[in-house]
PDB file of N, CA and C in Angstrom:
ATOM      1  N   UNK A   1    -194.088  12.977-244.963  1.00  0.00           N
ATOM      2  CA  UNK A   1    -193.008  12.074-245.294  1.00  0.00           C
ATOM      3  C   UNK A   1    -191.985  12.048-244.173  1.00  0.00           C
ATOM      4  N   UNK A   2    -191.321  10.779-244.104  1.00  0.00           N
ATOM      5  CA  UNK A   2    -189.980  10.429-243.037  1.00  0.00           C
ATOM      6  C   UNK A   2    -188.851  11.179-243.752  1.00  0.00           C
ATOM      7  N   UNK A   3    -188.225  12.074-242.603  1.00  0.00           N
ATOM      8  CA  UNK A   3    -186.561  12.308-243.058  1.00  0.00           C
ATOM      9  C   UNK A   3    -185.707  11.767-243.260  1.00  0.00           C
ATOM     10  N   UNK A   4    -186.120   9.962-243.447  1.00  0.00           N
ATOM     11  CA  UNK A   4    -185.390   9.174-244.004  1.00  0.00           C
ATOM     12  C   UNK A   4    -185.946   8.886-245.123  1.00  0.00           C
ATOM     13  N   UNK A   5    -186.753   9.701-245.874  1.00  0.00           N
ATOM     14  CA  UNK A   5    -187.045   9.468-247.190  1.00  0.00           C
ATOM     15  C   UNK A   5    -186.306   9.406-248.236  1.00  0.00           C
ATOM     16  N   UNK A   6    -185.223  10.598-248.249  1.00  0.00           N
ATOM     17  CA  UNK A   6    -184.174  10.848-249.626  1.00  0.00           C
ATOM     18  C   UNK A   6    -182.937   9.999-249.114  1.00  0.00           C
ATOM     19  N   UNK A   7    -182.983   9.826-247.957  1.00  0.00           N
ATOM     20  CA  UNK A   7    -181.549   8.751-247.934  1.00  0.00           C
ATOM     21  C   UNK A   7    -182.061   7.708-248.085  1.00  0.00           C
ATOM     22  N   UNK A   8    -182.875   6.832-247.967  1.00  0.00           N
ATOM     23  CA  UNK A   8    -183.751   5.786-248.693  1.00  0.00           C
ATOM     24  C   UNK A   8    -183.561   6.031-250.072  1.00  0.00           C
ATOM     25  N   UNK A   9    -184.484   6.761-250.432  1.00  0.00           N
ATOM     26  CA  UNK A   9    -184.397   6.885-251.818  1.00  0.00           C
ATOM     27  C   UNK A   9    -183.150   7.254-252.904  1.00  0.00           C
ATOM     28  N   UNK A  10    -181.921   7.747-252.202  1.00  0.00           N
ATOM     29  CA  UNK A  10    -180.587   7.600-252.892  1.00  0.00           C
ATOM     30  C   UNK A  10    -180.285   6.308-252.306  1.00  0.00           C
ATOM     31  N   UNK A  11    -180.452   5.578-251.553  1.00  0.00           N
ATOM     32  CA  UNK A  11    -179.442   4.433-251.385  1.00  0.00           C
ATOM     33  C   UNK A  11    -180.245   3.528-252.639  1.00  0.00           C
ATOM     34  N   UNK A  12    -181.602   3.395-252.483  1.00  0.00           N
ATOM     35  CA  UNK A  12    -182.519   2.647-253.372  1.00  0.00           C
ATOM     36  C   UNK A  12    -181.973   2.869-255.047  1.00  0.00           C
ATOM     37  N   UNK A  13    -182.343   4.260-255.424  1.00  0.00           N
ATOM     38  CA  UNK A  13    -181.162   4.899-256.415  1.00  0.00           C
ATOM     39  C   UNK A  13    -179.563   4.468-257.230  1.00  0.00           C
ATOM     40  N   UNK A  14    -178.979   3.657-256.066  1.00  0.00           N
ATOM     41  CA  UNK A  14    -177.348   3.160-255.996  1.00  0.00           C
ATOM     42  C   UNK A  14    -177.498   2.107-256.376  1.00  0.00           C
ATOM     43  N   UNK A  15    -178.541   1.356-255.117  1.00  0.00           N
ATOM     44  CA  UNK A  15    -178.581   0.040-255.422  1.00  0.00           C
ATOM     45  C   UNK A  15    -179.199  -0.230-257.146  1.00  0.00           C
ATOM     46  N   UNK A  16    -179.674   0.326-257.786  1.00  0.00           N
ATOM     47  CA  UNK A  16    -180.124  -0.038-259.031  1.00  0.00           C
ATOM     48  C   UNK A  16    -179.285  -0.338-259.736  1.00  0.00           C
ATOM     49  N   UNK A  17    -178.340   0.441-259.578  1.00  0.00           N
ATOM     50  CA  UNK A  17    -177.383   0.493-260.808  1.00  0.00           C
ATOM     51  C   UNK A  17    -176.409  -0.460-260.077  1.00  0.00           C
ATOM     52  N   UNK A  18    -177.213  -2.100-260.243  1.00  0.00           N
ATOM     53  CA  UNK A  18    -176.094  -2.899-259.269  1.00  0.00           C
ATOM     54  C   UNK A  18    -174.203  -3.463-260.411  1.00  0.00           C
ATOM     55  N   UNK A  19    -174.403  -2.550-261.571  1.00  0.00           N
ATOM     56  CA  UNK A  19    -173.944  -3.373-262.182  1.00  0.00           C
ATOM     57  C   UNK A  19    -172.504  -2.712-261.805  1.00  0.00           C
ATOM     58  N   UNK A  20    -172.088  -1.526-260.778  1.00  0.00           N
ATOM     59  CA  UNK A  20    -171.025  -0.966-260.117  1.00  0.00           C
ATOM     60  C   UNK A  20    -171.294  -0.601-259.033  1.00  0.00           C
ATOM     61  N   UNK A  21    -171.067  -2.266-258.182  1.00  0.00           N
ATOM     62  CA  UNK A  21    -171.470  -2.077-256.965  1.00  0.00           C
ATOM     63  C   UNK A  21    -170.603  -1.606-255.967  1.00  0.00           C
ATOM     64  N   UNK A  22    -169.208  -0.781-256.208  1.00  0.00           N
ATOM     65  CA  UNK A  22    -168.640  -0.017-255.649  1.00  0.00           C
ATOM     66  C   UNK A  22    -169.035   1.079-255.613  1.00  0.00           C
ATOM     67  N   UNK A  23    -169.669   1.739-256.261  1.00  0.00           N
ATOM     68  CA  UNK A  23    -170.012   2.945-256.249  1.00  0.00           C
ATOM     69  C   UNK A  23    -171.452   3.323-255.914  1.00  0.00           C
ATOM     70  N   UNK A  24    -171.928   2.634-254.838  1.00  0.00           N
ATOM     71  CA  UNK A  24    -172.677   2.562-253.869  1.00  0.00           C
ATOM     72  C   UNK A  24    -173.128   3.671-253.161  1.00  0.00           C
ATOM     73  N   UNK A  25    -171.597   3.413-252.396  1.00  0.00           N
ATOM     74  CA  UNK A  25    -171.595   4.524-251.139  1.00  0.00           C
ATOM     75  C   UNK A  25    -171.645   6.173-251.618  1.00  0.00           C
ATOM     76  N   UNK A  26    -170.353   6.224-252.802  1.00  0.00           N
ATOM     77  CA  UNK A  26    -170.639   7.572-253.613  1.00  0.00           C
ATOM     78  C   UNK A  26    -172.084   7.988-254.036  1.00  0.00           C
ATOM     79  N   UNK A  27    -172.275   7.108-254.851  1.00  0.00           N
ATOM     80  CA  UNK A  27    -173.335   7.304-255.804  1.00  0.00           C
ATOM     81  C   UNK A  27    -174.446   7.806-254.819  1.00  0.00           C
ATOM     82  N   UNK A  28    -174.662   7.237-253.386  1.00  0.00           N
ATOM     83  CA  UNK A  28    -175.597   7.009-252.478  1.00  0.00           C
ATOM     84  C   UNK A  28    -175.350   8.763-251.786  1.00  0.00           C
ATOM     85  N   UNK A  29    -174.309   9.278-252.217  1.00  0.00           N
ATOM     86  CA  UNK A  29    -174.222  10.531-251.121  1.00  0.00           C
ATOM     87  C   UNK A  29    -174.288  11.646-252.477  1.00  0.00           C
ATOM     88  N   UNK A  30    -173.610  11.245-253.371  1.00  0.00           N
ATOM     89  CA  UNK A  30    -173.617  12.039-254.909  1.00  0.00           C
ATOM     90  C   UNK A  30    -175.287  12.227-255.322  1.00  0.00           C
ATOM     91  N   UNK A  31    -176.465  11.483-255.037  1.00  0.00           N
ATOM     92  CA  UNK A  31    -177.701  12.095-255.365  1.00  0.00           C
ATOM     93  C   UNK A  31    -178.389  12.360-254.190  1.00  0.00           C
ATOM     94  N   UNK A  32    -177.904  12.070-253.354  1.00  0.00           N
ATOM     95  CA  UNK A  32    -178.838  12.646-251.701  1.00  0.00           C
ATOM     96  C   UNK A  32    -179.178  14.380-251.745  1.00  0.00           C
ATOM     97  N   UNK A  33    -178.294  15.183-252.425  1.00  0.00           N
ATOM     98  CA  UNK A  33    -178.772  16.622-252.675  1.00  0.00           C
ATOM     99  C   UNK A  33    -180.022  17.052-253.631  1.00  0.00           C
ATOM    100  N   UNK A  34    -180.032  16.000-255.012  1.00  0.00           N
ATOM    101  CA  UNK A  34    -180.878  16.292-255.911  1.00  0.00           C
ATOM    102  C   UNK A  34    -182.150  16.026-255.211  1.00  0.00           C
ATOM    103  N   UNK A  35    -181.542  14.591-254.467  1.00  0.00           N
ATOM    104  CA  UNK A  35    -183.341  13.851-253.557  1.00  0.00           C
ATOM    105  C   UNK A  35    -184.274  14.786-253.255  1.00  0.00           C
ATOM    106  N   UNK A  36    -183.380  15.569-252.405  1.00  0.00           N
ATOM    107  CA  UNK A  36    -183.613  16.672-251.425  1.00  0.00           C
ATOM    108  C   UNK A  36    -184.651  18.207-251.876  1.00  0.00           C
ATOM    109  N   UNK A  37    -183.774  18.391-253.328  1.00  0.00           N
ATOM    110  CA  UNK A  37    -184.075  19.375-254.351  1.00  0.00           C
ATOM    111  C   UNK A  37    -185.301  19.110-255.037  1.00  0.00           C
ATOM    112  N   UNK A  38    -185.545  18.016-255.501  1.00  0.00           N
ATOM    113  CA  UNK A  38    -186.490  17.129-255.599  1.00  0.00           C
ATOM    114  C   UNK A  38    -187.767  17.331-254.806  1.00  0.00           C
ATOM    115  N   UNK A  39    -187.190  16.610-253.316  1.00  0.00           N
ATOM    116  CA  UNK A  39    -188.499  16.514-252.779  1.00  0.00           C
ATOM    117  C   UNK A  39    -189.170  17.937-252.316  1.00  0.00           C
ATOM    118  N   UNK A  40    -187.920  18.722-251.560  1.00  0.00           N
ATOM    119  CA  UNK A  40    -188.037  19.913-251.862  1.00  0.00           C
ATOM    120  C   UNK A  40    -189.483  20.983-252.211  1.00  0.00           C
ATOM    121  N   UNK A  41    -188.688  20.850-253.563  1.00  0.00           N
ATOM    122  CA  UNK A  41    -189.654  22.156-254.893  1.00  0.00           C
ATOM    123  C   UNK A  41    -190.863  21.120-255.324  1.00  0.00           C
ATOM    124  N   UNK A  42    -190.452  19.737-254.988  1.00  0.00           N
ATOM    125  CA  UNK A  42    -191.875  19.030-255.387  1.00  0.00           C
ATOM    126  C   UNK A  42    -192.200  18.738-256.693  1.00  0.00           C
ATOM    127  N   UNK A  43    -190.892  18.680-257.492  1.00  0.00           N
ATOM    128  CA  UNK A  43    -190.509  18.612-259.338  1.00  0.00           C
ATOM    129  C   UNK A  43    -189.862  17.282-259.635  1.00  0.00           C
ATOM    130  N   UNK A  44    -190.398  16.694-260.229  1.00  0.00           N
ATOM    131  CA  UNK A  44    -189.280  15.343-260.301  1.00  0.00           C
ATOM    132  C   UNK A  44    -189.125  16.036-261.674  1.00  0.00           C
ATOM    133  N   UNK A  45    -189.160  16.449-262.844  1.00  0.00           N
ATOM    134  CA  UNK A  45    -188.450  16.801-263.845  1.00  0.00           C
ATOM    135  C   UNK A  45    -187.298  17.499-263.348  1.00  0.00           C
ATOM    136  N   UNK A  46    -186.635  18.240-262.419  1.00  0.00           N
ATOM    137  CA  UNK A  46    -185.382  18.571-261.654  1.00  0.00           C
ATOM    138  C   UNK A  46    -184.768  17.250-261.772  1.00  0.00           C
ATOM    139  N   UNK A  47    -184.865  16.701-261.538  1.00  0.00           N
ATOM    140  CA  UNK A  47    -184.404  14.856-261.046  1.00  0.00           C
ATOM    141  C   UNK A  47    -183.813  14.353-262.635  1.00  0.00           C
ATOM    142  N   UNK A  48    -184.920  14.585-263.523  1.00  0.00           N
ATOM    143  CA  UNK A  48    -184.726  14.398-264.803  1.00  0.00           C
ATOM    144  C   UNK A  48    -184.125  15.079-265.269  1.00  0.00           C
ATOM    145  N   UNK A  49    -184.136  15.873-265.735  1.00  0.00           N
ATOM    146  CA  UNK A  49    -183.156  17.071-266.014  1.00  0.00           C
ATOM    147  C   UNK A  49    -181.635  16.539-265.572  1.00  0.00           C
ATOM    148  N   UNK A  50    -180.954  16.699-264.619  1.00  0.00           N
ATOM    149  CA  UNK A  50    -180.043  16.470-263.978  1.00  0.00           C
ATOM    150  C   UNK A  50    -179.292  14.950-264.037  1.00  0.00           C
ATOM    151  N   UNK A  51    -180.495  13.923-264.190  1.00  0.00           N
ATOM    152  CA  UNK A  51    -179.626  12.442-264.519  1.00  0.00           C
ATOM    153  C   UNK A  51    -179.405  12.403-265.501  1.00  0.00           C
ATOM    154  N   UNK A  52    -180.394  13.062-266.943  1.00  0.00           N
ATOM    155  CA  UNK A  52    -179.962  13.301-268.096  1.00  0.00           C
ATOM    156  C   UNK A  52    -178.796  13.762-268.502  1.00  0.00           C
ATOM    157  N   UNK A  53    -178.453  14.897-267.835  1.00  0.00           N
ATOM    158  CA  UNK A  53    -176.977  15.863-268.201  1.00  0.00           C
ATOM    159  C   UNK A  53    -176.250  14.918-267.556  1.00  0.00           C
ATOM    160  N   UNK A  54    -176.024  14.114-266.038  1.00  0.00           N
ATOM    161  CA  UNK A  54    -174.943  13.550-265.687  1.00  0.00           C
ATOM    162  C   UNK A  54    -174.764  12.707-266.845  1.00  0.00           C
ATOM    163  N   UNK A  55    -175.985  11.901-267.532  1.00  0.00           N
ATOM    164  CA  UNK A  55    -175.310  10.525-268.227  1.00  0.00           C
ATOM    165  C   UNK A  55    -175.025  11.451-269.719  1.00  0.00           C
ATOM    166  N   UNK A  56    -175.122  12.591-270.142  1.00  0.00           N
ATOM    167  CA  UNK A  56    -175.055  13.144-271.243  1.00  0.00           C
ATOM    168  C   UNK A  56    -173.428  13.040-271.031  1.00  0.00           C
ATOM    169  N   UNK A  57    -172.678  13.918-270.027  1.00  0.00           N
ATOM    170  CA  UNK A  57    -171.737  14.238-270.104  1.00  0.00           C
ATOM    171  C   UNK A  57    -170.520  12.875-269.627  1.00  0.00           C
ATOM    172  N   UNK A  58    -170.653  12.429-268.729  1.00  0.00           N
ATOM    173  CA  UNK A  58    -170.523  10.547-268.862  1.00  0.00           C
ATOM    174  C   UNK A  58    -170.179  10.157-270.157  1.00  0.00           C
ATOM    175  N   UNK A  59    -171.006  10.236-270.959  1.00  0.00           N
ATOM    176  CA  UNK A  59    -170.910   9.283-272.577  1.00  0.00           C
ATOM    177  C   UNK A  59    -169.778  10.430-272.912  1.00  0.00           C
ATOM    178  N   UNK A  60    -169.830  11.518-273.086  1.00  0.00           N
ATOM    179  CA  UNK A  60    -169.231  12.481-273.332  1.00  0.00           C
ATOM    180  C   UNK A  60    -167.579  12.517-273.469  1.00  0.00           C
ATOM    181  N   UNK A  61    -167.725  12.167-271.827  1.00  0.00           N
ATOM    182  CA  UNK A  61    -166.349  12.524-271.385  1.00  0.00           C
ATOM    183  C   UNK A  61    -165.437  10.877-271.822  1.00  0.00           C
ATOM    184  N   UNK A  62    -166.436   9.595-271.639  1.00  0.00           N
ATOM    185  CA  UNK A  62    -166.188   7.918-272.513  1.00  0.00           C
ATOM    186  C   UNK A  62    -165.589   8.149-273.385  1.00  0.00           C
ATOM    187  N   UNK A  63    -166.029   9.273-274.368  1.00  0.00           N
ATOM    188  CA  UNK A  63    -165.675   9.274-276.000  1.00  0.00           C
ATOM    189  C   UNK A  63    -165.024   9.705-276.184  1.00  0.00           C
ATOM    190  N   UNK A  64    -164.320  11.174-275.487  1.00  0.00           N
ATOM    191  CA  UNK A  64    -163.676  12.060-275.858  1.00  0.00           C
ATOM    192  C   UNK A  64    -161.846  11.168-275.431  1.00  0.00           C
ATOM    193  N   UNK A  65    -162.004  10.440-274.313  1.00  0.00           N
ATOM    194  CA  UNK A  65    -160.922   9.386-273.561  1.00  0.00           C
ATOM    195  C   UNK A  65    -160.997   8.199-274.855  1.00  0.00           C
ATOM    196  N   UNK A  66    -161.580   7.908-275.329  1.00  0.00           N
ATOM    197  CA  UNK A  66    -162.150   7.066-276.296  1.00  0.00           C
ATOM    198  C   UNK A  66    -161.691   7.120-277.804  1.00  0.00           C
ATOM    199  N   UNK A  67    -161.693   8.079-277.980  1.00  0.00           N
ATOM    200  CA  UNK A  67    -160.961   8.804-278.995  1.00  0.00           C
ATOM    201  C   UNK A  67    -159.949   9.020-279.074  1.00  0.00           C
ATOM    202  N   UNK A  68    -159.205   9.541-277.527  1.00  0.00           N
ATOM    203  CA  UNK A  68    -157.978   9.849-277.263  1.00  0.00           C
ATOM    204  C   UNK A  68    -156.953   9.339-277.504  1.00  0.00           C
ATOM    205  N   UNK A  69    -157.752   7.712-277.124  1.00  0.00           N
ATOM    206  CA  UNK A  69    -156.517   6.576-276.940  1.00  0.00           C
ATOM    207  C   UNK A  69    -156.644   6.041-278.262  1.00  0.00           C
ATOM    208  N   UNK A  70    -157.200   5.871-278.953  1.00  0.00           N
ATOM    209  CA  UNK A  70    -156.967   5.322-280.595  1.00  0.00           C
ATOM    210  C   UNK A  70    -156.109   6.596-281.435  1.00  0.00           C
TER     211      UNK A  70
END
């Protein structure tokens, strides 16, 4: 594989989620470690694992602000 594989594949990653297309550039440097971890150990359940808990705690932290303000 090219060592431009996981920065490919986080920018590819960013771009999906076009529906906050500011958060691009973050998003694009915020999973470039997991890529890495990933390609790494050679586990994409690592990958899974980890987007799961980010969007677990995401909804999480929505609700708890969510709650707050009512």
């Amino acid at each position: 594989m090219s060592g431009w594989t996981p920065v490919v594949h986080s920018t590819l990653f960013a771009a999906y989620h076009f529906w906050s297309p500011w958060q691009l550039f973050t998003r694009t440097l915020g999973v470039l470690p997991l890529v890495y971890v990933v390609q790494r150990k050679k586990n994409i359940y690592i990958g899974m694992w980890v987007h799961c808990l980010l969007n677990s705690a995401e909804y999480l932290v929505g609700a708890v602000i969510i709650v707050g303000l009512l």
